[in-house]
N, C-alpha and C. Protein backbone atom coordinates (compact mmCIF):
# COMPACT_ATOMS: atom_id res chain seq x y z
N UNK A 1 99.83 125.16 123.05
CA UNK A 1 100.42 125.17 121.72
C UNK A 1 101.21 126.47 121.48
N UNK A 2 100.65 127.76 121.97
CA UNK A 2 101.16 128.72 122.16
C UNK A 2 102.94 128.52 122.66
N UNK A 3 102.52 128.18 123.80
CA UNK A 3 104.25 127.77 124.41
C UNK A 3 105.31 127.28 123.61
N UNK A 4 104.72 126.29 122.72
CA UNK A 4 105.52 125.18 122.18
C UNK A 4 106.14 126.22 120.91
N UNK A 5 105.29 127.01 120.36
CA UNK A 5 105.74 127.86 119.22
C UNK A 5 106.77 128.91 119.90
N UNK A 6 106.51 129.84 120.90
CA UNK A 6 107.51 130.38 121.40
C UNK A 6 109.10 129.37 121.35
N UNK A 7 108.85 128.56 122.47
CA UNK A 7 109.88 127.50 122.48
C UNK A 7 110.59 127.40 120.91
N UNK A 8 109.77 126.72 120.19
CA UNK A 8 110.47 126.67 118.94
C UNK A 8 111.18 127.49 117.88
N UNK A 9 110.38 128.87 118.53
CA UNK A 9 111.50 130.32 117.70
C UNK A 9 112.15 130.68 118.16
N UNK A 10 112.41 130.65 119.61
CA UNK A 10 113.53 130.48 120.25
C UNK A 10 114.99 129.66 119.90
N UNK A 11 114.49 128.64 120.04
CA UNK A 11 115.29 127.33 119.32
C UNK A 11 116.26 127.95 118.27
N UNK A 12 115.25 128.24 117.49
CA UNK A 12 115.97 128.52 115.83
C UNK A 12 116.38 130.07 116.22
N UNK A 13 116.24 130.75 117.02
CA UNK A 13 117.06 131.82 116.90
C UNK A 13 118.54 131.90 117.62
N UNK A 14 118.33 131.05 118.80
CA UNK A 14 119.36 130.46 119.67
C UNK A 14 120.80 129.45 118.18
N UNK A 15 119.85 128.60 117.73
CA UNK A 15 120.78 128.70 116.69
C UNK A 15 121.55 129.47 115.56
N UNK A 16 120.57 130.31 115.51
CA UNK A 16 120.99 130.76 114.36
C UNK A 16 122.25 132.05 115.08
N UNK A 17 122.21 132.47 116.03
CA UNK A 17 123.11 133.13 117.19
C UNK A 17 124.20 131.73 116.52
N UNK A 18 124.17 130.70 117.46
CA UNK A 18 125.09 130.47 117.21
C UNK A 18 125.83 129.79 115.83
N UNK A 19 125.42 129.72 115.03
CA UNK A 19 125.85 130.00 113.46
C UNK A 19 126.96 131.28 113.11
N UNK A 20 126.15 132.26 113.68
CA UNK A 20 126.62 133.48 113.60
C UNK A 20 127.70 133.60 114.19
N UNK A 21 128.33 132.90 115.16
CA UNK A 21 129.46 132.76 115.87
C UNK A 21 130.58 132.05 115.73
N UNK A 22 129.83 131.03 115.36
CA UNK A 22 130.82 130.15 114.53
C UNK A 22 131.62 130.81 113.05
N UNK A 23 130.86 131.42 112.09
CA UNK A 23 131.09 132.44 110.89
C UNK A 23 132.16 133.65 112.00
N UNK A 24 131.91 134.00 112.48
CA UNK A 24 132.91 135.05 113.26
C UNK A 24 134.27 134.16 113.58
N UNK A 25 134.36 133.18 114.82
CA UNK A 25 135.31 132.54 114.47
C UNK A 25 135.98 132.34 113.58
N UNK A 26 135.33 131.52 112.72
CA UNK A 26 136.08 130.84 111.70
C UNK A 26 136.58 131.74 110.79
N UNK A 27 136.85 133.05 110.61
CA UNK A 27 137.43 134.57 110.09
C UNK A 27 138.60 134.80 110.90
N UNK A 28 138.93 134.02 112.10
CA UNK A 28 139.75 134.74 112.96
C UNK A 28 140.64 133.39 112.68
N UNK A 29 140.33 132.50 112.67
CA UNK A 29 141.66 131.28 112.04
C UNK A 29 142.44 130.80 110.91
N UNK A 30 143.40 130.60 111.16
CA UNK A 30 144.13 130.51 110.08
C UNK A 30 143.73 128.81 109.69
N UNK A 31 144.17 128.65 108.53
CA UNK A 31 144.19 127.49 107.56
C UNK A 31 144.52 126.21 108.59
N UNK A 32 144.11 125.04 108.85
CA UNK A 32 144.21 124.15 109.71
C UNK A 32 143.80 123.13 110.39
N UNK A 33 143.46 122.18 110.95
CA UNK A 33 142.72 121.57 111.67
C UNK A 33 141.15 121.85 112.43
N UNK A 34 141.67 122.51 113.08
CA UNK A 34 140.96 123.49 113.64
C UNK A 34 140.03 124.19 113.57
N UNK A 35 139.99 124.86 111.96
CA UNK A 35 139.37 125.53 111.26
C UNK A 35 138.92 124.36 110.15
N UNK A 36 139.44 123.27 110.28
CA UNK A 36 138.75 122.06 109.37
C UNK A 36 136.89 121.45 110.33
N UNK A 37 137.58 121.65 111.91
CA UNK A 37 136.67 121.22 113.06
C UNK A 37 135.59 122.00 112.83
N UNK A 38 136.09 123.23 112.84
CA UNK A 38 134.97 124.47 112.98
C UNK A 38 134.05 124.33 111.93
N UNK A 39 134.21 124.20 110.41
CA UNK A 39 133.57 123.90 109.89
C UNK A 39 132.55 122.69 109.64
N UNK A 40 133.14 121.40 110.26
CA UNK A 40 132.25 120.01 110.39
C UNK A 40 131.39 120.59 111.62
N UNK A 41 131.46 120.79 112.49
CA UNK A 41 130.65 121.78 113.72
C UNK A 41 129.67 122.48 113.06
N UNK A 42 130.00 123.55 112.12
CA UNK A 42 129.21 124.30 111.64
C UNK A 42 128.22 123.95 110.77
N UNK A 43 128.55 122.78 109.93
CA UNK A 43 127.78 121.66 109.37
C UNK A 43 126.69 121.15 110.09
N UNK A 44 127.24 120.84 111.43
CA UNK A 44 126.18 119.83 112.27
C UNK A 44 125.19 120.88 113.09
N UNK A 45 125.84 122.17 113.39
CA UNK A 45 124.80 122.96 113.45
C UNK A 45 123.84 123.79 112.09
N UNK A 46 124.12 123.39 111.45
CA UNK A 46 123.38 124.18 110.51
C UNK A 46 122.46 122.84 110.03
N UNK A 47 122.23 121.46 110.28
CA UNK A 47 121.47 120.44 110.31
C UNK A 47 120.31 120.71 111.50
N UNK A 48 120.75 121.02 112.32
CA UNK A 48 120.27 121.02 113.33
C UNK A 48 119.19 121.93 113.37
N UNK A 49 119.70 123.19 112.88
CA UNK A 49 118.95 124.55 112.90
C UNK A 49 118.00 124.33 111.75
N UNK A 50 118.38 123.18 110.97
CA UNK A 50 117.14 123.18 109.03
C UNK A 50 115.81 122.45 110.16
N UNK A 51 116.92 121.55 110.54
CA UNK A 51 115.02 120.56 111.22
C UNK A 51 114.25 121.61 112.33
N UNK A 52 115.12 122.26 113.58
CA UNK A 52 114.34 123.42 114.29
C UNK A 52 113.28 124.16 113.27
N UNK A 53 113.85 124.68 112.23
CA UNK A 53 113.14 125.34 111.03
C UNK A 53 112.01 124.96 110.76
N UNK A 54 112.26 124.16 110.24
CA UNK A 54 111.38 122.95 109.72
C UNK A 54 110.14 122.51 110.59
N UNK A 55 110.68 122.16 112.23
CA UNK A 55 109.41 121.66 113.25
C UNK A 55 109.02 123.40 113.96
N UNK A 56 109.33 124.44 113.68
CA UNK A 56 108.73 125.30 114.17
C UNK A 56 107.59 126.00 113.31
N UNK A 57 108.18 125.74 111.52
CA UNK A 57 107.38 125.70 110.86
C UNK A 57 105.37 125.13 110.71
N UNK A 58 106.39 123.51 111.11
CA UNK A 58 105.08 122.61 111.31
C UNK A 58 104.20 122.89 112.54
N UNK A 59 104.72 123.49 113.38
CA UNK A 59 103.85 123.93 114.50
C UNK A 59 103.03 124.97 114.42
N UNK A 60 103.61 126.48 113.85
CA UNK A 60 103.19 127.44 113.47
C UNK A 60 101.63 127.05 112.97
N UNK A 61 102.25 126.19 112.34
CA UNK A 61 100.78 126.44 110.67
C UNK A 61 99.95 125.05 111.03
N UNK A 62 100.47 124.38 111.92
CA UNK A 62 99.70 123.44 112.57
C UNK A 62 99.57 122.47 111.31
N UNK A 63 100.45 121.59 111.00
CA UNK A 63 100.65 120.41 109.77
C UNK A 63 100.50 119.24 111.02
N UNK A 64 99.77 118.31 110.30
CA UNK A 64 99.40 117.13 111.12
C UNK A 64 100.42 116.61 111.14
N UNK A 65 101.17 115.80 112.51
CA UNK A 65 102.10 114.85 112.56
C UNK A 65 101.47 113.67 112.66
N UNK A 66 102.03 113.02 111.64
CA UNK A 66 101.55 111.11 112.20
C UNK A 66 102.97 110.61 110.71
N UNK A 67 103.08 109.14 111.46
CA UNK A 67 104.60 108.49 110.16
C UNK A 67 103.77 108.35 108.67
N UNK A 68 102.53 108.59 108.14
CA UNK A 68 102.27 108.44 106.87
C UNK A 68 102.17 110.05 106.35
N UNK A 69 102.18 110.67 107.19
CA UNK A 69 102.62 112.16 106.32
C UNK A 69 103.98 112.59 105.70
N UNK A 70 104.20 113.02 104.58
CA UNK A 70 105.16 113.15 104.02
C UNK A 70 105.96 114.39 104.51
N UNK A 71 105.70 114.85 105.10
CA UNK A 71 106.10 116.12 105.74
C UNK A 71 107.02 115.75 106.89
N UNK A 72 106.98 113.97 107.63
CA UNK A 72 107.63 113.53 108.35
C UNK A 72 109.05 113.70 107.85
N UNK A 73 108.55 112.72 106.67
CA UNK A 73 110.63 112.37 105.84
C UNK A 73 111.32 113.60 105.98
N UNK A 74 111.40 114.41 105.65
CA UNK A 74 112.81 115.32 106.10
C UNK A 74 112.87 115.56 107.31
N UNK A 75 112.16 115.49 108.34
CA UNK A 75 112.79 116.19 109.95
C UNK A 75 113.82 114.48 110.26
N UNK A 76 113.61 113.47 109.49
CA UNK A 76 114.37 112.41 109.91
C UNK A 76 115.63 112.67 108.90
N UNK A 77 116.07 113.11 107.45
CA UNK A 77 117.20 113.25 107.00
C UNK A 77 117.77 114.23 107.38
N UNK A 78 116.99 115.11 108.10
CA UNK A 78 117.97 116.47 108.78
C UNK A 78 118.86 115.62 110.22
N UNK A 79 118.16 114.73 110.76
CA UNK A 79 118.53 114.38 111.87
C UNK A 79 119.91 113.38 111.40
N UNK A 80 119.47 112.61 109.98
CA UNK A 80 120.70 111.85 109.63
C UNK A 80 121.41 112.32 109.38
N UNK A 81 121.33 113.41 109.00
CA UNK A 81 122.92 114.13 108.37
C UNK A 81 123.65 115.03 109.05
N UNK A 82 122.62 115.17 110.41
CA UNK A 82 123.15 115.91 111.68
C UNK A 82 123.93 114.87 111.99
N UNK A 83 123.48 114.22 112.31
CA UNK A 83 124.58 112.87 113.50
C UNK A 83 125.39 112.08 112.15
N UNK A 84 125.39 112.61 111.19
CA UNK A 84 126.48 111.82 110.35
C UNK A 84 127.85 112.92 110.49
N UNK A 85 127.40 114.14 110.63
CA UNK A 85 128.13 115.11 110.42
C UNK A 85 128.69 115.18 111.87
N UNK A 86 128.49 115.08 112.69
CA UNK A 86 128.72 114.46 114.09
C UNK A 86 129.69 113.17 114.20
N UNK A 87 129.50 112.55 113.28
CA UNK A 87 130.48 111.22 113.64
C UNK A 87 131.99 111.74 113.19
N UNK A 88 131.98 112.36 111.73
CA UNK A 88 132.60 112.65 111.02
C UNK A 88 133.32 113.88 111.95
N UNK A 89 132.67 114.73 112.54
CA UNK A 89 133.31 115.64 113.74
C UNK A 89 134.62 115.33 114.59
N UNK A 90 133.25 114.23 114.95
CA UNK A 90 134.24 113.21 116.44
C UNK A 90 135.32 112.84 116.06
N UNK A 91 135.54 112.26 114.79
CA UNK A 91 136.49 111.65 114.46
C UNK A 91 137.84 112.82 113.91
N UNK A 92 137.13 113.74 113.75
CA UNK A 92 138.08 114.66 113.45
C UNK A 92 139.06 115.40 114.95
N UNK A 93 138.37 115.21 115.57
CA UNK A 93 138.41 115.98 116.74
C UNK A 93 139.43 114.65 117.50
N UNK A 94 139.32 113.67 117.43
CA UNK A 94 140.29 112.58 117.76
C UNK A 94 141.59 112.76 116.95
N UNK A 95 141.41 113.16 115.64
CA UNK A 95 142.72 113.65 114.67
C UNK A 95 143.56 114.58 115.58
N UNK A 96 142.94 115.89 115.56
CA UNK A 96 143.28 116.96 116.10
C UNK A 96 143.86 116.57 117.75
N UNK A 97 143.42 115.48 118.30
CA UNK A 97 143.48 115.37 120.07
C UNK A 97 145.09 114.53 119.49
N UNK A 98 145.46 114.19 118.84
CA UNK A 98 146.81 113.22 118.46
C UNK A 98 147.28 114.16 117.56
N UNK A 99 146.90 115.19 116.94
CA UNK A 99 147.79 116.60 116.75
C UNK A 99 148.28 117.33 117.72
N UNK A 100 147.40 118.05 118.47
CA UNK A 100 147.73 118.90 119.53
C UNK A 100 148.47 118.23 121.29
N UNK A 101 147.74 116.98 121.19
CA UNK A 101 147.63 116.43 122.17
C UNK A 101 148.73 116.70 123.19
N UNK A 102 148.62 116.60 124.26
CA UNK A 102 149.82 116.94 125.26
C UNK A 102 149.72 115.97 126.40
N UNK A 103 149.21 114.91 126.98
CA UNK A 103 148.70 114.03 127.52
C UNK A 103 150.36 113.24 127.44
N UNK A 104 150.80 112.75 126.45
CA UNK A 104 152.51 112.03 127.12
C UNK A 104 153.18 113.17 127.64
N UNK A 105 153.33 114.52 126.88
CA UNK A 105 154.32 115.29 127.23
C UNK A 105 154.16 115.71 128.70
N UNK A 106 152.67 116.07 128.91
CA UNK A 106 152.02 116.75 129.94
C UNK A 106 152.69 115.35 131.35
N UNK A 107 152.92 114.37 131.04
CA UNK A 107 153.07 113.50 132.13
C UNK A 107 154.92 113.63 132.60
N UNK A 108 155.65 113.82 131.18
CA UNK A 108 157.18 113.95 131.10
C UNK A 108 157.18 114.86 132.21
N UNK A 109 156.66 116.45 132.01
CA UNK A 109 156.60 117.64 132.34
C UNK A 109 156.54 117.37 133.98
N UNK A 110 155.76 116.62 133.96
CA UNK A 110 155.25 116.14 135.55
C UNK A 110 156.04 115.01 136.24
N UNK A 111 156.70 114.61 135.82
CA UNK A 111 157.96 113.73 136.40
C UNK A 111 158.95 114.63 136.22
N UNK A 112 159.14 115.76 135.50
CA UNK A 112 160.49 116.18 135.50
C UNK A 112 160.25 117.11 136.63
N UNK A 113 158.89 117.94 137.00
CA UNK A 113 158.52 118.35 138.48
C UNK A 113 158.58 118.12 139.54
N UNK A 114 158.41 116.65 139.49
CA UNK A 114 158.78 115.85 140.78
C UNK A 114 159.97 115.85 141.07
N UNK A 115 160.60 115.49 140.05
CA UNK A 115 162.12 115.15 140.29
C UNK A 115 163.07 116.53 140.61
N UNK A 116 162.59 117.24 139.59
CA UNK A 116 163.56 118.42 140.39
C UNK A 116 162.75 119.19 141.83
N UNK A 117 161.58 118.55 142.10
CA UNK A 117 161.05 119.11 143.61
C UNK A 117 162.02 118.14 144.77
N UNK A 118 162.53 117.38 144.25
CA UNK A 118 162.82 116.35 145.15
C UNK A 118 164.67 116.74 145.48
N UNK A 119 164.93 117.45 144.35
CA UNK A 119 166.50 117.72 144.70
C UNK A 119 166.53 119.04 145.39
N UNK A 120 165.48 119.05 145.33
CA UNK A 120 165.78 120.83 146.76
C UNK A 120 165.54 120.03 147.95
């Protein structure tokens, strides 16, 4: 049990590092997509890091787990609103891949390589 508590403050400090990184980033970008991403990211980690919280808590102080304890229900809405905030990511991040994207150009670029390799 010992282990498992180490493990788990670990966890939440490993997150909370990276929280802290994300907040640094997101100071260094300008207004944008990007900085729209960083923040849904930062969302889904900061879900992530409430339930770590939360189950390192319950370990610490040794709270009984079983599904009729009420202490269950939130490590499951942290998890929903992690992976909601996750979908909502993905989908952003598909925005941004048809913003930035370079995948047709990147192929132009590469036929126009060929072709002028081919006239030498």
């Amino acid at each position: 049990m010992v282990y498992l508590g180490i493990i788990s403050i670990t966890t939440v400090v490993f997150g909370i590092a990276s929280l802290m990184l994300i907040s640094r980033a997101r100071k260094k970008l300008s207004e944008g997509s990007l900085k729209r991403y960083l923040d849904n990211f930062a969302l889904c980690m900061a879900f992530i890091v409430i339930f770590s919280i939360w189950q390192t808590i319950r370990i610490l102080f040794h709270f009984p787990v079983n599904v009729e304890n009420l202490l269950e229900y939130p490590e499951y809405f942290f998890l929903i609103f992690a992976y909601a905030a996750f979908i909502i990511t993905s989908y952003r991040i598909v925005r941004i891949s048809h913003e930035f994207g370079f995948k047709e150009d990147g192929k132009r670029i590469r036929e126009l390589i060929i072709r002028k390799s081919r006239r030498r």
